[in-house]
Protein backbone atom coordinates (compact mmCIF):
# COMPACT_ATOMS: atom_id res chain seq x y z
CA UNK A 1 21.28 3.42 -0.26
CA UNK A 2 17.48 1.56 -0.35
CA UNK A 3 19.22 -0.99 2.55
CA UNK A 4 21.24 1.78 4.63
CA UNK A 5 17.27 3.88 4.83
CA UNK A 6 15.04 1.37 4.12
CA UNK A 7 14.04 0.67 7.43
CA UNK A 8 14.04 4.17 8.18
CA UNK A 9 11.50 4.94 5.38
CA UNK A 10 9.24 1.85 6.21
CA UNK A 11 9.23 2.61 9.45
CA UNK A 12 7.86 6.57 8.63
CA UNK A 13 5.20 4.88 5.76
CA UNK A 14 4.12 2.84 8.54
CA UNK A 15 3.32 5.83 10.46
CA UNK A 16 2.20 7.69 8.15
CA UNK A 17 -0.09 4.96 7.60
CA UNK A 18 -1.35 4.70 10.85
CA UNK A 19 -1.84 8.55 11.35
CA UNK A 20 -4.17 9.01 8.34
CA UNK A 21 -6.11 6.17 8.74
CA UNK A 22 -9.36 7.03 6.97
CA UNK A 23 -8.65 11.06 6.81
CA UNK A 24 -8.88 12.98 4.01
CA UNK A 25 -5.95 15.20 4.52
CA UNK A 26 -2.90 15.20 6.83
CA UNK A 27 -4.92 17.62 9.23
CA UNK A 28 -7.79 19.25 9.53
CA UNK A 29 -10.21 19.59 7.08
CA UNK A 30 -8.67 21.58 4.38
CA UNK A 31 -5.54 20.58 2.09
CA UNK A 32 -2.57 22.21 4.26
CA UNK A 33 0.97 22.58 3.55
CA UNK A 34 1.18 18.93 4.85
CA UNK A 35 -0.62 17.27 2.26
CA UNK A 36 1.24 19.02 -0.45
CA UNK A 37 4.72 17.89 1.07
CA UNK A 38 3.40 14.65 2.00
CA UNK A 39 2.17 14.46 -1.82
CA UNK A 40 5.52 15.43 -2.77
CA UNK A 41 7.55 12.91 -1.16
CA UNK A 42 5.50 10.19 -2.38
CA UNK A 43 5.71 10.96 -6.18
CA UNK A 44 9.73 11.38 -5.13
CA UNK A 45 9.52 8.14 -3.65
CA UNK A 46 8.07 6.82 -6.58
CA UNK A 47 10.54 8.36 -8.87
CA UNK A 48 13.71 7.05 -6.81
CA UNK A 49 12.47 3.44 -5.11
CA UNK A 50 9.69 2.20 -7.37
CA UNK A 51 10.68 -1.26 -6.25
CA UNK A 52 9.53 -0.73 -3.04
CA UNK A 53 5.51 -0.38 -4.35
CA UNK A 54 4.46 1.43 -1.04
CA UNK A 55 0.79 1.01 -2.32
CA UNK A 56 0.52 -2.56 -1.99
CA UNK A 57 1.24 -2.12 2.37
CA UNK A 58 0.04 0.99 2.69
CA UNK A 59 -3.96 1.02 2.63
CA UNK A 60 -4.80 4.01 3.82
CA UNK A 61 -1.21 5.63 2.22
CA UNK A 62 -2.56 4.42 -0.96
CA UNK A 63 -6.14 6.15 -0.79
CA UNK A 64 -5.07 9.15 0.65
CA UNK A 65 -3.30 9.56 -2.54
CA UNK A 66 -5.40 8.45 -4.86
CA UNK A 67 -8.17 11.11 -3.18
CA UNK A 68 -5.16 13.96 -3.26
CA UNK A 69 -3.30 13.37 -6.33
CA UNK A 70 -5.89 14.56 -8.76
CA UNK A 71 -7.28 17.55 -6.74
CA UNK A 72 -6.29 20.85 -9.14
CA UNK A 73 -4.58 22.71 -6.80
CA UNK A 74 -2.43 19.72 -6.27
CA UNK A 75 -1.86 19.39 -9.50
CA UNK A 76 -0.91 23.48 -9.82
CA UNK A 77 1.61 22.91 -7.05
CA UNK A 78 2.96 20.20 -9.42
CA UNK A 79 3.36 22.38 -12.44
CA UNK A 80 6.52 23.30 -13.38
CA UNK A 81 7.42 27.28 -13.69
């Protein structure tokens, strides 16, 4: 499965990338629905493809989450019910 969507997923980190650049959420000013998806798909990306280490290419990726990871009502979304 990683080599049928690889390229596909590398291609959308790379654009992710690109689109955040130095922001500190997906859009606007305020933590949106994006960030919390966006947050969501990378702790599922690090649960199912660790091997592909998406922090070590992805600079801005990487501090995006770093910034959003710990925020608390990120980590209330995270909670389970």
């Amino acid at each position: 499965m990683f080599d049928k969507y690889g390229n596909a997923i590398s291609l959308a980190l790379s654009f992710i990338n690109k689109e955040l650049n130095e922001k500190q959420f997906c859009h606007g000013d305020n933590l949106t629905l994006a960030d919390l998806a966006l947050v969501s798909t990378m702790i599922y990306l690090d649960l199912r493809q660790p091997e592909r280490n998406w922090r070590e290419e992805y600079h801005n990726l990487k501090t995006w989450y770093e910034n959003i990871y710990p925020l608390d009502s990120v980590q209330k979304s995270l909670q389970d019910n």
